[in-house]
Protein backbone atom coordinates (compact mmCIF):
# COMPACT_ATOMS: atom_id res chain seq x y z
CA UNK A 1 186.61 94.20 6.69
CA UNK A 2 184.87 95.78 9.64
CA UNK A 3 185.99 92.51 12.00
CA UNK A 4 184.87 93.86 14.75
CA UNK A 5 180.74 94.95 14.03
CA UNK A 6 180.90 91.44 12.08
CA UNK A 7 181.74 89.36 15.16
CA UNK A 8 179.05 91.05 17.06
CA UNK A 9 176.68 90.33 14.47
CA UNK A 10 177.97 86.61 15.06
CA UNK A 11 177.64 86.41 19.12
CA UNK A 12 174.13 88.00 18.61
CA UNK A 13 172.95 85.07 16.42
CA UNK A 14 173.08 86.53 13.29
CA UNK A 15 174.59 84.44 10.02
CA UNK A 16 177.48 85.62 8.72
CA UNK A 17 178.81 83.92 5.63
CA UNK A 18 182.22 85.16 3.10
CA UNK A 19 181.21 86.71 -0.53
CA UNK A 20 182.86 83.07 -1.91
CA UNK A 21 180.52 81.26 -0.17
CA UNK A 22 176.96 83.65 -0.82
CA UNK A 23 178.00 83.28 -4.57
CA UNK A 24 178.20 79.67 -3.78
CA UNK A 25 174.78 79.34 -2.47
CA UNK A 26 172.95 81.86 -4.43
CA UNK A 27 174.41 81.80 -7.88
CA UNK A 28 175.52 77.66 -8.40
CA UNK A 29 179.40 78.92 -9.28
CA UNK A 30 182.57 79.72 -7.47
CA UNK A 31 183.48 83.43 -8.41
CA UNK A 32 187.29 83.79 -9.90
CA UNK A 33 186.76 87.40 -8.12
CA UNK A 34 185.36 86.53 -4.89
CA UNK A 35 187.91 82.53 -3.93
CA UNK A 36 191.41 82.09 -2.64
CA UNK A 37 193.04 78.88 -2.50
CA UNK A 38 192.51 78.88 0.89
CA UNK A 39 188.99 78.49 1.22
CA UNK A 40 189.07 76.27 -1.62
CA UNK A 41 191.41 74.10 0.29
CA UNK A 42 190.06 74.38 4.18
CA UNK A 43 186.43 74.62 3.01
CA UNK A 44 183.84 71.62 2.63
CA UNK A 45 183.17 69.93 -0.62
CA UNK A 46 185.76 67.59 -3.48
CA UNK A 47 184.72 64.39 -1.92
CA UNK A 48 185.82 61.71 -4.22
CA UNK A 49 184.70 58.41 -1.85
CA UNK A 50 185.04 55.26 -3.12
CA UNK A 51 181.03 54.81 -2.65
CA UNK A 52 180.51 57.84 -4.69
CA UNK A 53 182.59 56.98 -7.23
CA UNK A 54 181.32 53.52 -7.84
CA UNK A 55 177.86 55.09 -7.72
CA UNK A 56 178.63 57.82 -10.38
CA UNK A 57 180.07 54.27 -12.78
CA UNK A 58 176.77 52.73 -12.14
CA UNK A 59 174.56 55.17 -12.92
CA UNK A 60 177.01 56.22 -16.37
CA UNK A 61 176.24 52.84 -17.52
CA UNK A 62 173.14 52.16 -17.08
CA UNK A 63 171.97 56.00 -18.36
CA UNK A 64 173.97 55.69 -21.35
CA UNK A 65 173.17 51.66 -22.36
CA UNK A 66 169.54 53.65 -22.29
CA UNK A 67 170.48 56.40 -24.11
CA UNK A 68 172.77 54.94 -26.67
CA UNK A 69 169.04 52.67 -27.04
CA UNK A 70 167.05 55.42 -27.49
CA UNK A 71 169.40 57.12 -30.28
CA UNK A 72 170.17 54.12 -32.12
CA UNK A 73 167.87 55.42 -35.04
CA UNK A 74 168.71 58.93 -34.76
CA UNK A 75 172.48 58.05 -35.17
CA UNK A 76 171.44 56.10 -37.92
CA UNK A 77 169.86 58.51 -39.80
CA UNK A 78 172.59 61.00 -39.03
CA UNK A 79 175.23 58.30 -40.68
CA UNK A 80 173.17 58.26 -43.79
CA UNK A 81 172.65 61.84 -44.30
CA UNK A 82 176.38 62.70 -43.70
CA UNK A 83 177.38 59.92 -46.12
CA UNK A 84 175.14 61.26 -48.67
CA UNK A 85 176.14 64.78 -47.97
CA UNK A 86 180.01 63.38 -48.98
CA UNK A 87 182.82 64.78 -48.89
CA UNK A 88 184.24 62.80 -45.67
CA UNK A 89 184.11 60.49 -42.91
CA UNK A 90 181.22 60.06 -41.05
CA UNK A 91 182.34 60.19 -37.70
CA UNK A 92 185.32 62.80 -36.15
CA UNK A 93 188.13 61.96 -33.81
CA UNK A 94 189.75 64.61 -32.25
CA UNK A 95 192.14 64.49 -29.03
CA UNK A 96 191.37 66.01 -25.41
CA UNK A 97 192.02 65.97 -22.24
CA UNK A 98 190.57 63.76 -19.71
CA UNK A 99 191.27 62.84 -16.19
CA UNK A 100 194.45 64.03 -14.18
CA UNK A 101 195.70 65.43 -17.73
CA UNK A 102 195.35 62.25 -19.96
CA UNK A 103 194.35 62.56 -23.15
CA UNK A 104 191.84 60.49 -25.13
CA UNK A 105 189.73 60.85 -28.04
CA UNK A 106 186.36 62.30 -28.22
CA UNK A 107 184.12 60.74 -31.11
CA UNK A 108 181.46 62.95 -32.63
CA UNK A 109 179.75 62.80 -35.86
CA UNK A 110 181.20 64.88 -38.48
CA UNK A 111 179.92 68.43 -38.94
CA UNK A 112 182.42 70.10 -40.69
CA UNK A 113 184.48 70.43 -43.01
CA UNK A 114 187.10 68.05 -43.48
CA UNK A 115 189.50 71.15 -44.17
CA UNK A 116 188.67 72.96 -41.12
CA UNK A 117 191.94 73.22 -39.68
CA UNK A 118 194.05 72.47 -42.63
CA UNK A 119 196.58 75.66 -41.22
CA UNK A 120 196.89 73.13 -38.05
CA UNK A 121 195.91 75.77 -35.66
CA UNK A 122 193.20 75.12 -33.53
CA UNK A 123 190.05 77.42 -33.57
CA UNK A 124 186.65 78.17 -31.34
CA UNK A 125 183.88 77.14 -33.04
CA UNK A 126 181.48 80.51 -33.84
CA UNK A 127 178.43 81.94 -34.67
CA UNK A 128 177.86 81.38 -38.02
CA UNK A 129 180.88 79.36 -38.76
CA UNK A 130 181.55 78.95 -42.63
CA UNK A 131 183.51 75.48 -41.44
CA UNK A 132 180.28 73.69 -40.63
CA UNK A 133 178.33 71.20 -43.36
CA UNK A 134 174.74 71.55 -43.96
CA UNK A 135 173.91 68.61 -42.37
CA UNK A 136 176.49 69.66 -39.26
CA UNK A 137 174.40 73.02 -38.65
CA UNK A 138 171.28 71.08 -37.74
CA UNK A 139 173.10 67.95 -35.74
CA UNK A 140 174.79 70.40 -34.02
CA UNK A 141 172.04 73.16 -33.21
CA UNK A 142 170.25 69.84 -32.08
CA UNK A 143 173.69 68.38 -29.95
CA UNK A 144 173.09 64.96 -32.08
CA UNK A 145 177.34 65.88 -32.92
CA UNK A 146 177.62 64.52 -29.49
CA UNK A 147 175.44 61.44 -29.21
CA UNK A 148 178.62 58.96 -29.95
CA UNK A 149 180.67 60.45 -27.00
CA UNK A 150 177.84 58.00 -25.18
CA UNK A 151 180.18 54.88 -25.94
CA UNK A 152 183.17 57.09 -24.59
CA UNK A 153 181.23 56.75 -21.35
CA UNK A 154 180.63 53.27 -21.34
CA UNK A 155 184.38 52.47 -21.93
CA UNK A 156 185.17 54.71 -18.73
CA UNK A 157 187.22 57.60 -21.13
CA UNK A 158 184.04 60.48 -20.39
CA UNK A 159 181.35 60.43 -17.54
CA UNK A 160 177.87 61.27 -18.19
CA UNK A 161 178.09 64.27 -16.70
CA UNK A 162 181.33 66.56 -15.62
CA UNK A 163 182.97 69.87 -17.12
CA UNK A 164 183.17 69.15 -21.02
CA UNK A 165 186.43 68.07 -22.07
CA UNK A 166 189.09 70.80 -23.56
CA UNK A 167 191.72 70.00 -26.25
CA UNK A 168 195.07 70.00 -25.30
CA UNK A 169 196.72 73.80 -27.22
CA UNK A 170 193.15 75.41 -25.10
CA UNK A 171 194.32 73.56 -21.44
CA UNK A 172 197.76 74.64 -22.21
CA UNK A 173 196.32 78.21 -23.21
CA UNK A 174 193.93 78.18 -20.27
CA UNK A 175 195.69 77.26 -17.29
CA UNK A 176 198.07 79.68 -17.93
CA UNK A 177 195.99 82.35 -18.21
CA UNK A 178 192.66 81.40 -15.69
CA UNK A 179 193.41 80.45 -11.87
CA UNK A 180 191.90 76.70 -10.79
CA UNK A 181 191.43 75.90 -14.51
CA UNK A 182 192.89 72.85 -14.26
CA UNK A 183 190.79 71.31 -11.28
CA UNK A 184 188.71 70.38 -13.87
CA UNK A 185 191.12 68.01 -14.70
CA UNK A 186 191.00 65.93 -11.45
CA UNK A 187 186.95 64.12 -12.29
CA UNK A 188 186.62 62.43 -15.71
CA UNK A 189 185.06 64.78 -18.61
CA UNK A 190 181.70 64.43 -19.59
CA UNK A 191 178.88 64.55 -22.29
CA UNK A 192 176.88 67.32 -20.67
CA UNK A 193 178.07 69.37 -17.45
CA UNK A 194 176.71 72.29 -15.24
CA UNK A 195 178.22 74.88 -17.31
CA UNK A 196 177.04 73.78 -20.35
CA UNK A 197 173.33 74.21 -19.07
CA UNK A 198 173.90 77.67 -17.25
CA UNK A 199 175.68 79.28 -19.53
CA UNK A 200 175.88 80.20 -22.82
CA UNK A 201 178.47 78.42 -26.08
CA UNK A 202 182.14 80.12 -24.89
CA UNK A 203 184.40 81.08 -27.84
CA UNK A 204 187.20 82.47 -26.11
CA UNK A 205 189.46 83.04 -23.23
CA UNK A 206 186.82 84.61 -21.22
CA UNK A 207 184.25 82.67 -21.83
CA UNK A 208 186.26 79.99 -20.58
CA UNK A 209 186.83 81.49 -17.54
CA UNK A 210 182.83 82.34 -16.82
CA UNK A 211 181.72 78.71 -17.83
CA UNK A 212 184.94 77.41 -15.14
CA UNK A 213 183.18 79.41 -12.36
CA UNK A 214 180.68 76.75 -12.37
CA UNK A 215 182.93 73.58 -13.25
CA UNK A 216 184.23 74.83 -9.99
CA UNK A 217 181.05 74.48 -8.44
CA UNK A 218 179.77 71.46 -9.76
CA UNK A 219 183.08 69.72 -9.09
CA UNK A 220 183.00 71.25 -5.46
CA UNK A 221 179.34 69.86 -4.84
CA UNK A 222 178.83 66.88 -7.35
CA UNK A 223 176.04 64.73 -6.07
CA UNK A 224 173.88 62.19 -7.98
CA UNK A 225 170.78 64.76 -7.27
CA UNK A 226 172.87 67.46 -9.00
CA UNK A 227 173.88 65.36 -11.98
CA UNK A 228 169.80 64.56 -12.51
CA UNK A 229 168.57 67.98 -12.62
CA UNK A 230 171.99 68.85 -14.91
CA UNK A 231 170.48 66.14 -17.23
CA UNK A 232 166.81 67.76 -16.93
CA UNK A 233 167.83 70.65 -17.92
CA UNK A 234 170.27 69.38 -20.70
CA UNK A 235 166.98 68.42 -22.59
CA UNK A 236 165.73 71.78 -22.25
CA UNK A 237 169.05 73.01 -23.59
CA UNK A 238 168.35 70.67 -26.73
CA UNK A 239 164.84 71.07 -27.17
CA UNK A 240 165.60 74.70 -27.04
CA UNK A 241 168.56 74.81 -29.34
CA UNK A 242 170.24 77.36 -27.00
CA UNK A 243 173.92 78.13 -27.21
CA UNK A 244 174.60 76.20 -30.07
CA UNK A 245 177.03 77.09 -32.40
């Protein structure tokens, strides 16, 4: 680093900012290339205040009492057709991990197979995956999979918007292998998320670690303006049918 020509540049009135932080600012993530745990650490941001935090519960509530509203006939009609498609349960449990490591269960509609993992191995969704129904391709080009994770955020397991929740064999899998994965782990999961609307369905390792560079940054700057224009552009992610798998 040429220390010297930068201070000058400094005394002379002239902005000088690290790489970490111009990604920051010009790109909405925190590059896994570019951070230490330094500036992580000694730099602004993570505020967790009690105000924020009863704020965030208030506005989870109320958005999702609306929501859940507003989907009550789509979920409806999604029960029927996956009852009359057969061969299963309706609705799909499935264990991950939620705040400071605990786990919970995610509910979804059903849309695949109820043999999917019948090795017991977990597996990435894909492009094109054989595993999915009929009926699951369209709920889940259309996200309508995720519409009863809205009651997970009314009980207080999910928020309405945070880093998606990962199942426990991928956090294991993860952590070890991608820096800072697991600060996702220290705000509640959630429906929808910053990643999820900037980049594209990850099915493996390095996805993971693209769609964390901006869990980072949505964790590090989380405001209730951020989590509106996340949900803005969450219905141009479903109206759009982008990244779906």
């Amino acid at each position: 680093m040429p220390m010297r020509e930068l201070l000058d540049c400094k005394l002379q009135g002239v902005r000088v900012v690290d790489i970490a932080t111009h990604f920051e600012k010009t790109l909405g993530q925190i590059r896994l290339d570019a951070v230490s745990a330094g500036w992580l650490i000694f730099g602004d941001g993570f505020q967790q205040g009690l105000v924020r935090t009863v704020v965030k519960r208030l506005f989870d509530i109320v958005c999702a009492l609306v929501l859940i509203l507003l989907a009550l006939p789509i979920m409806a009609v999604t029960g029927l057709l996956l009852l009359l498609e057969g061969g299963g349960p309706m609705l799909y449990l499935q264990e991950r991990v939620g705040l400071n490591g605990r786990l919970f269960n995610v509910v979804k509609f059903r849309s695949m197979r109820t043999d999917a993992e019948q090795d017991g191995q977990p597996r990435w969704a894909a492009a094109q995956d054989d595993r999915v129904t009929k009926v699951g391709r369209v709920i889940r080009k259309l996200r309508i999979d995720e519409l009863p994770q809205l009651f997970s955020v009314l009980n207080g397991d999910m928020s309405l918007v945070r880093p998606r929740p990962e199942r426990a064999y991928f956090v294991d899998k993860l952590t070890q292998e991608i820096p800072y994965f697991a600060v996702r782990q220290s705000v509640k999961p959630g429906v929808t998320g910053w990643a999820q609307v900037r980049y594209h369905y990850g099915a493996s390792v390095e996805d993971s670690a693209e769609k964390l560079q901006y869990d980072l940054y949505y964790v590090k700057n989380h405001s209730l303006f951020l989590d509106l224009i996340i949900l803005f552009e969450t219905v141009g992610v479903v109206l759009t049918a982008k990244g779906a798998q």
